[in-house]
Protein backbone atom coordinates (compact mmCIF):
# COMPACT_ATOMS: atom_id res chain seq x y z
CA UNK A 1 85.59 114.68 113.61
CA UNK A 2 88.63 113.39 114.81
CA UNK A 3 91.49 115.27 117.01
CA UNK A 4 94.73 115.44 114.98
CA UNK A 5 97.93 116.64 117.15
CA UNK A 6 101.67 116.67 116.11
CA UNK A 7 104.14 113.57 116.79
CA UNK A 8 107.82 114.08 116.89
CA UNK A 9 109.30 111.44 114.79
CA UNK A 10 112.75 110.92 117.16
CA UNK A 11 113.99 108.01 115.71
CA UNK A 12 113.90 109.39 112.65
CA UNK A 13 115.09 112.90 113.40
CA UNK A 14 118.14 111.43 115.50
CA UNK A 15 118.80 108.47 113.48
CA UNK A 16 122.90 108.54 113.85
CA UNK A 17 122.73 108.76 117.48
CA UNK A 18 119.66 106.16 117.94
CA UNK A 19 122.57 103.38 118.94
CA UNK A 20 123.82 105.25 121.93
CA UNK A 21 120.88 104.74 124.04
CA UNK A 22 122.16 106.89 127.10
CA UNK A 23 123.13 109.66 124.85
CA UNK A 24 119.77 109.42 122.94
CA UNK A 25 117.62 109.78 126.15
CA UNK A 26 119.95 112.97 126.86
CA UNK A 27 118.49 114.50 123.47
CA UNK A 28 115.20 112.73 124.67
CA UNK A 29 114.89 115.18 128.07
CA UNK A 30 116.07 118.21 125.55
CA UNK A 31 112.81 117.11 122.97
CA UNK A 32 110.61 117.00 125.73
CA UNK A 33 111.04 121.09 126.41
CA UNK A 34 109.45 121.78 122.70
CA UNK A 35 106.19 122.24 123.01
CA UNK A 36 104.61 121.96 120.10
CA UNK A 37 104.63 117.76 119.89
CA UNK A 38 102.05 116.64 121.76
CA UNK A 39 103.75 112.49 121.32
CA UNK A 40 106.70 110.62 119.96
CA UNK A 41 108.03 108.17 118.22
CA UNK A 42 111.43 105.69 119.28
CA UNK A 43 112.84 102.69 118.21
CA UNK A 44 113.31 99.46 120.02
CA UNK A 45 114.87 100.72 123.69
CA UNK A 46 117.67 97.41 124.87
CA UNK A 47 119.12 99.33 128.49
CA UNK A 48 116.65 99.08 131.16
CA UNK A 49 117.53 101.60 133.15
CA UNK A 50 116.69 104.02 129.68
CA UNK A 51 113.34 102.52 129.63
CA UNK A 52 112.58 103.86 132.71
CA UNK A 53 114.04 107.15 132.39
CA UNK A 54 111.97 107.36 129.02
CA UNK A 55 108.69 105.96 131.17
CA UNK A 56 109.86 108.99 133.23
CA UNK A 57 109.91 111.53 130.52
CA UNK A 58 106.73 110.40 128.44
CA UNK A 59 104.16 110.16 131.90
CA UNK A 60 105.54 113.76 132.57
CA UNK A 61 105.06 115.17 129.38
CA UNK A 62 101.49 113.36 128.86
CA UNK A 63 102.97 112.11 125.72
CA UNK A 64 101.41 109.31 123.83
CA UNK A 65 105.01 106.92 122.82
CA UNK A 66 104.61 104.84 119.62
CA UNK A 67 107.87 102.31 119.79
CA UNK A 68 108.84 100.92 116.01
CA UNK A 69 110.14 97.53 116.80
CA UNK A 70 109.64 96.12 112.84
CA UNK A 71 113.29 98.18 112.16
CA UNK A 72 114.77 94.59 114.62
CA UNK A 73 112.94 92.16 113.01
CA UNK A 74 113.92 92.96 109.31
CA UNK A 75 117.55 93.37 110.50
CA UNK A 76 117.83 90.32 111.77
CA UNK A 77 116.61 89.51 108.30
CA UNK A 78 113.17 87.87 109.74
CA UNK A 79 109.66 88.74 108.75
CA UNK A 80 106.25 88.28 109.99
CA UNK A 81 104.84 86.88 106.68
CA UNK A 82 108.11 84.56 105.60
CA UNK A 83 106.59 81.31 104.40
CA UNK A 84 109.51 79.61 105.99
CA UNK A 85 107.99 78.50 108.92
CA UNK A 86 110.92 78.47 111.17
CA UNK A 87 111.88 82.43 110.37
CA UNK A 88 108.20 83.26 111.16
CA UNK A 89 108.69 81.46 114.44
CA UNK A 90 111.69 83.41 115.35
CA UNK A 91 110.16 86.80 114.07
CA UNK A 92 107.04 86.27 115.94
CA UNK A 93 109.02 85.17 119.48
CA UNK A 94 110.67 88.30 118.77
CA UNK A 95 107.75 90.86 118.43
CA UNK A 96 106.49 89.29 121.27
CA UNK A 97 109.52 89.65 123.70
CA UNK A 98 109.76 93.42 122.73
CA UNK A 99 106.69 94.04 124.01
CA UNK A 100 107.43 93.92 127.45
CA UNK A 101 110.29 96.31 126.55
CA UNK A 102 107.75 98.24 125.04
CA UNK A 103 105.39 98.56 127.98
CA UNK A 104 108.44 99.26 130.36
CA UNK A 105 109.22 102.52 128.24
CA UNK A 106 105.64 103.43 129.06
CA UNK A 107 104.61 102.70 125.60
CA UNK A 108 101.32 102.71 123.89
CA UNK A 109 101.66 101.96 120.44
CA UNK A 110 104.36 98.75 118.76
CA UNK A 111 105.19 99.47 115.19
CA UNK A 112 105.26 96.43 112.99
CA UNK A 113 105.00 95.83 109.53
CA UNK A 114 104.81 92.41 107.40
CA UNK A 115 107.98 91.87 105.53
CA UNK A 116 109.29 91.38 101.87
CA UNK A 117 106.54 90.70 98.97
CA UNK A 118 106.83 87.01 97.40
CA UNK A 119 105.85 87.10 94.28
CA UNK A 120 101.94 86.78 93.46
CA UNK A 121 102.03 83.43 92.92
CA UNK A 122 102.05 83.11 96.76
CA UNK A 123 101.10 86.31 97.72
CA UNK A 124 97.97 85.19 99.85
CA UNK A 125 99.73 82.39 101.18
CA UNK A 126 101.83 85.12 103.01
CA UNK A 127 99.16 87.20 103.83
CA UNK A 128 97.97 83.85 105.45
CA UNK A 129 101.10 84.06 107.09
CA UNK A 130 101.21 87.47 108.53
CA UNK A 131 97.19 87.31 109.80
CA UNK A 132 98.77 83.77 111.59
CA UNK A 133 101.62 85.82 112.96
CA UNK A 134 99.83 88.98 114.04
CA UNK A 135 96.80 86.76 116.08
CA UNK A 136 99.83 85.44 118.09
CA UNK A 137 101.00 88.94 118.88
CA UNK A 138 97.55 90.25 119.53
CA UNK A 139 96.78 87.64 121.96
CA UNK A 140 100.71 88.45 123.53
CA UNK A 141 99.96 92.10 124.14
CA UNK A 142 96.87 91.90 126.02
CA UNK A 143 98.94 91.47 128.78
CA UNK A 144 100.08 94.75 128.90
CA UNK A 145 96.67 97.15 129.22
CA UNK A 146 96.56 99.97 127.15
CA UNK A 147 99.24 98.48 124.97
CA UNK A 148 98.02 98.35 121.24
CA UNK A 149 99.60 97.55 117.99
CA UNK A 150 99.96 99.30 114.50
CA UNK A 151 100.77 97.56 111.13
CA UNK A 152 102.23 99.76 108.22
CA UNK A 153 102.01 98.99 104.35
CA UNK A 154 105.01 100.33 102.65
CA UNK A 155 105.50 100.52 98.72
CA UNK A 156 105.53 96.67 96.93
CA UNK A 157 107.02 97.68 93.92
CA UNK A 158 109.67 100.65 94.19
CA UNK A 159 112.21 100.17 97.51
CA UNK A 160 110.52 98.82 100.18
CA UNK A 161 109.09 95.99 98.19
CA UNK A 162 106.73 94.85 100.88
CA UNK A 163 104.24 92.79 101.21
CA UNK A 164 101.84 94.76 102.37
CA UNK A 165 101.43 98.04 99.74
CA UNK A 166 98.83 98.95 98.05
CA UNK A 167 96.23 100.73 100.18
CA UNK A 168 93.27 98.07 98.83
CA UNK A 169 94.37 95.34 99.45
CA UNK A 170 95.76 96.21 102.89
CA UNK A 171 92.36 97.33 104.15
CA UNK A 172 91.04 94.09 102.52
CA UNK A 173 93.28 92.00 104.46
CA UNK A 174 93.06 94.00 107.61
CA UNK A 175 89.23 94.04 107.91
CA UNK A 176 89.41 89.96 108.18
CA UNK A 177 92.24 90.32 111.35
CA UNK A 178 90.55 93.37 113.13
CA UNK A 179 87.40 91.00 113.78
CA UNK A 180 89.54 89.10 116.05
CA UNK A 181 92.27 91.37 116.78
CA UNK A 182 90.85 94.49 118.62
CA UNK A 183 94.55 95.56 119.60
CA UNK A 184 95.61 96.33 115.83
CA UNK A 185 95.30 99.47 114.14
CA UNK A 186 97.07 100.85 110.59
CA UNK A 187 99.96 103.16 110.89
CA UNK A 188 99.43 104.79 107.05
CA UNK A 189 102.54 107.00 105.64
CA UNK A 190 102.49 109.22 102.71
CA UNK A 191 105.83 108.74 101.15
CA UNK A 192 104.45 104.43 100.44
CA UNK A 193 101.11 105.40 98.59
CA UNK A 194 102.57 108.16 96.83
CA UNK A 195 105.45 105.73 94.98
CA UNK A 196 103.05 103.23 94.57
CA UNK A 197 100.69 105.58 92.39
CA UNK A 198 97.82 106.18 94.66
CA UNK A 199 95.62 109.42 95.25
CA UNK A 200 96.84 110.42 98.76
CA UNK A 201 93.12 111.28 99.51
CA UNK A 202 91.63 108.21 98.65
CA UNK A 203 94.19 106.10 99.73
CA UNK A 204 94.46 107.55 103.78
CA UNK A 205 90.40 107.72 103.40
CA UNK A 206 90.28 103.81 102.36
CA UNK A 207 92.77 103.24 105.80
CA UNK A 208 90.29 105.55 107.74
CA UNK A 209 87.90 103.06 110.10
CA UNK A 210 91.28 101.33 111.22
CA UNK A 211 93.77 104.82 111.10
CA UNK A 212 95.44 105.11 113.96
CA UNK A 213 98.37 107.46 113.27
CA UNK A 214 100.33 108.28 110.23
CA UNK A 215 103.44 110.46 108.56
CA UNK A 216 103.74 112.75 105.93
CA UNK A 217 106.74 112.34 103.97
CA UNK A 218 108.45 113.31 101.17
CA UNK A 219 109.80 111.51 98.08
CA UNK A 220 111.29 111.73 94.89
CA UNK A 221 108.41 109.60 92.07
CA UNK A 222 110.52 110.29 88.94
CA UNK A 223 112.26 107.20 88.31
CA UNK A 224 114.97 109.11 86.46
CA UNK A 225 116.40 110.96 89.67
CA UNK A 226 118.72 109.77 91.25
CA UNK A 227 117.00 110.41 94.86
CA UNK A 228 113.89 108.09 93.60
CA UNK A 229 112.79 105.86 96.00
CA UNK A 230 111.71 106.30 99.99
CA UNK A 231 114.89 107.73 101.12
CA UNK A 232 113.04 109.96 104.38
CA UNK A 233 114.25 112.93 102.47
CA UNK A 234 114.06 116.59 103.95
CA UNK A 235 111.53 119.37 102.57
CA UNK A 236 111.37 122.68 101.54
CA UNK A 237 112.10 125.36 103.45
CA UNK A 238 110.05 128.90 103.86
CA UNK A 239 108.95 130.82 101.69
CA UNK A 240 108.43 128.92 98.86
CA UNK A 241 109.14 124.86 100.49
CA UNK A 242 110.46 123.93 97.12
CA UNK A 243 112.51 120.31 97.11
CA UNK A 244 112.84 117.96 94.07
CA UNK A 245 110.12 116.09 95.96
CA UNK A 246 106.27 116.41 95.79
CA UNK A 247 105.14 117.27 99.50
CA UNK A 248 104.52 121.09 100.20
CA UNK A 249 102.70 122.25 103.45
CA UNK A 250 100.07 122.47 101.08
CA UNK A 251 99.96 118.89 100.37
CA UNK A 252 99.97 118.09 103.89
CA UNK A 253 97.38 120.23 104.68
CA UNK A 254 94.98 118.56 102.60
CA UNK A 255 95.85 115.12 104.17
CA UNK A 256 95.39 116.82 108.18
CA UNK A 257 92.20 118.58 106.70
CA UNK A 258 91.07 114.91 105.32
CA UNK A 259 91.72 112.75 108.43
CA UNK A 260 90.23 115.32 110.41
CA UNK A 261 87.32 115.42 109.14
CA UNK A 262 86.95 111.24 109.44
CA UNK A 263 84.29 109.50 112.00
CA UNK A 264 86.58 108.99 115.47
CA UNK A 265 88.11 105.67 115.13
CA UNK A 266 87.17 102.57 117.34
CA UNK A 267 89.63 102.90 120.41
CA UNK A 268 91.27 106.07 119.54
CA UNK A 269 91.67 108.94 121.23
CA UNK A 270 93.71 111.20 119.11
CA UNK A 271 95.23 110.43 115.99
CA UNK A 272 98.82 111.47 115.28
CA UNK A 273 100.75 113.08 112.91
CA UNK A 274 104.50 112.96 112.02
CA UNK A 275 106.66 114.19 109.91
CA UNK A 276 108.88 111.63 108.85
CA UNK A 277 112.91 113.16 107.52
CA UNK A 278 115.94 110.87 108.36
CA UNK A 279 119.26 112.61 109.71
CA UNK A 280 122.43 111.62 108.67
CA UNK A 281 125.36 111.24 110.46
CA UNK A 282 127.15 115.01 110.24
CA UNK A 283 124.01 116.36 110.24
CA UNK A 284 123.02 118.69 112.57
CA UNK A 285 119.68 116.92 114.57
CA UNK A 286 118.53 120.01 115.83
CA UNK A 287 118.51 122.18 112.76
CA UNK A 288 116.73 119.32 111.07
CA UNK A 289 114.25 119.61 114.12
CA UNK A 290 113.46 123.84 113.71
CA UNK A 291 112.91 122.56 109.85
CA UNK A 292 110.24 120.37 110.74
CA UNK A 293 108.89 121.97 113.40
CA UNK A 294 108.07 124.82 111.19
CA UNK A 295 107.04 122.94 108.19
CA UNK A 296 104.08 121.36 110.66
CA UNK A 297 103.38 124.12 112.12
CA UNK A 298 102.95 125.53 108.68
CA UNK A 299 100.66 122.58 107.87
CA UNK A 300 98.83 122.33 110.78
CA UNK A 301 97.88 125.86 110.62
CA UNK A 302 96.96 125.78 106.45
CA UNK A 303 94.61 123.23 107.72
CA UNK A 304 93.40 125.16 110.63
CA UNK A 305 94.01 122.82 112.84
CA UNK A 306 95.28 123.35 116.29
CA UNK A 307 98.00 121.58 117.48
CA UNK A 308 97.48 121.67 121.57
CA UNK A 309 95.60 118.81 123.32
């Protein structure tokens, strides 16, 4: 059995205001009175003195920090896989000097993920790539102890267009770089297997021996509508959590219920659970923050799971 407990998604649920670091740690010290989230989630941190105010805040909450640094890389339009060797030099120097800003923030868990799918004429070729690319960084973080690192497939075919999608051929991939990469781990989200056609069940159960944490989120999958696509959207709100998407607390509940019931995984303590929506400038962060704190705690307790360490 494994232990499944609640991640707050910050990045995600603060989004507009994720640019003004000083402001964001502000809302940071205000998340860190809820307490139903037992970890969380940031982007890449820059100011120094806001790493160690968010070292401060994540040793005294005992929260476990996951840090996505992949959201840099791709907007600096490199990638981890790009057959262009000179881009993959510059994306891999780059992973590797965030780490240290990682491990200053007190985190425990770097977020990468591959970059844009090529075609499969020379689809392996970047997968060559990316294993090449992700030894380097391996070898980079054992510097920093207790510092591990999480790879996420996103869809290949829909908006992401990634190289790394379908669940299969991930864990294929993956098995071959955790024999000499200890420090990786899959970060598996909901929202990517369920555009690119796969059984939610099967697919999170195929990502199981390597699962470190991973998001529920919902999504449009009618091509027709105009919100298709992995757009972070909101869900449903009580009674009936009705959106035009297809995640329900229901839905989720059978995913907790799933991974919960999974063998403990190599080097794991707990494994995490977000629930990924975006806000939007205008939006109001802490409304969107009571919706999914009570769609979790709606899932979490359809599962009957509890959510306290």
């Amino acid at each position: 059995m494994r232990k499944i407990l609640p991640s707050m998604h910050f990045l995600e649920n603060f989004m507009p205001l994720m640019t003004n670091e000083k402001y964001a740690v502000q809302l940071l010290h205000q998340a860190a009175e809820i307490p139903f989230y037992q970890a969380v989630e940031l982007g890449y941190i820059r100011d120094a003195a806001c790493r160690r105010e968010i070292k401060q805040i994540v040793t005294e909450r005992h929260w476990q920090l996951t840090q996505w640094c992949s959201p840099v890389i791709a907007d600096q339009g490199l990638a981890l896989s790009s057959l262009d060797k000179v881009e993959r030099r510059k994306a891999v120097d780059l992973a590797i000097r965030m780490l240290e800003g990682v491990a200053e923030c007190g985190g425990v868990r770097c977020g990468l993920q591959s970059g844009p799918d090529v075609g499969a004429a020379q689809r392996e070729e970047a997968k060559r790539a990316l294993t090449e690319s992700c030894l380097e960084i391996s070898r980079a973080a054992e510097q920093y102890p207790g510092l591990y690192l999480i790879i996420e497939p996103l869809d290949r075919y829909v908006h992401k267009k990634q190289l790394l999608g379908p669940i299969d051929e991930t864990v294929a991939w993956f098995s071959q770089l955790k024999q000499f990469c200890a420090n990786f781990y899959i970060h598996w989200d909901s929202a990517h297997e369920k555009l690119g056609g796969a059984d939610l069940v099967k697919s999170v159960t195929l990502a199981a021996p390597y699962l470190a944490q991973f998001h529920i989120c919902n999504c449009v999958t009618d091509p027709q509508h105009p919100y298709y696509g992995d757009h972070h959207m909101d869900v449903g709100q009580p009674p009936d959590y009705k959106t035009w998407g297809y995640l329900t607390p229901e839905v989720g509940a059978e995913l907790l219920s799933t991974v919960a019931g999974f063998a403990p995984c190599e080097g794991i303590q707990n494994t995490y659970c977000a629930l990924e929506v975006r806000c939007h400038l205008a939006d109001d962060p802490w409304a969107k923050e009571r919706l999914i704190r009570t769609f979790l705690q709606r899932t979490f307790a359809l599962a009957g799971l509890p959510y306290e360490k």
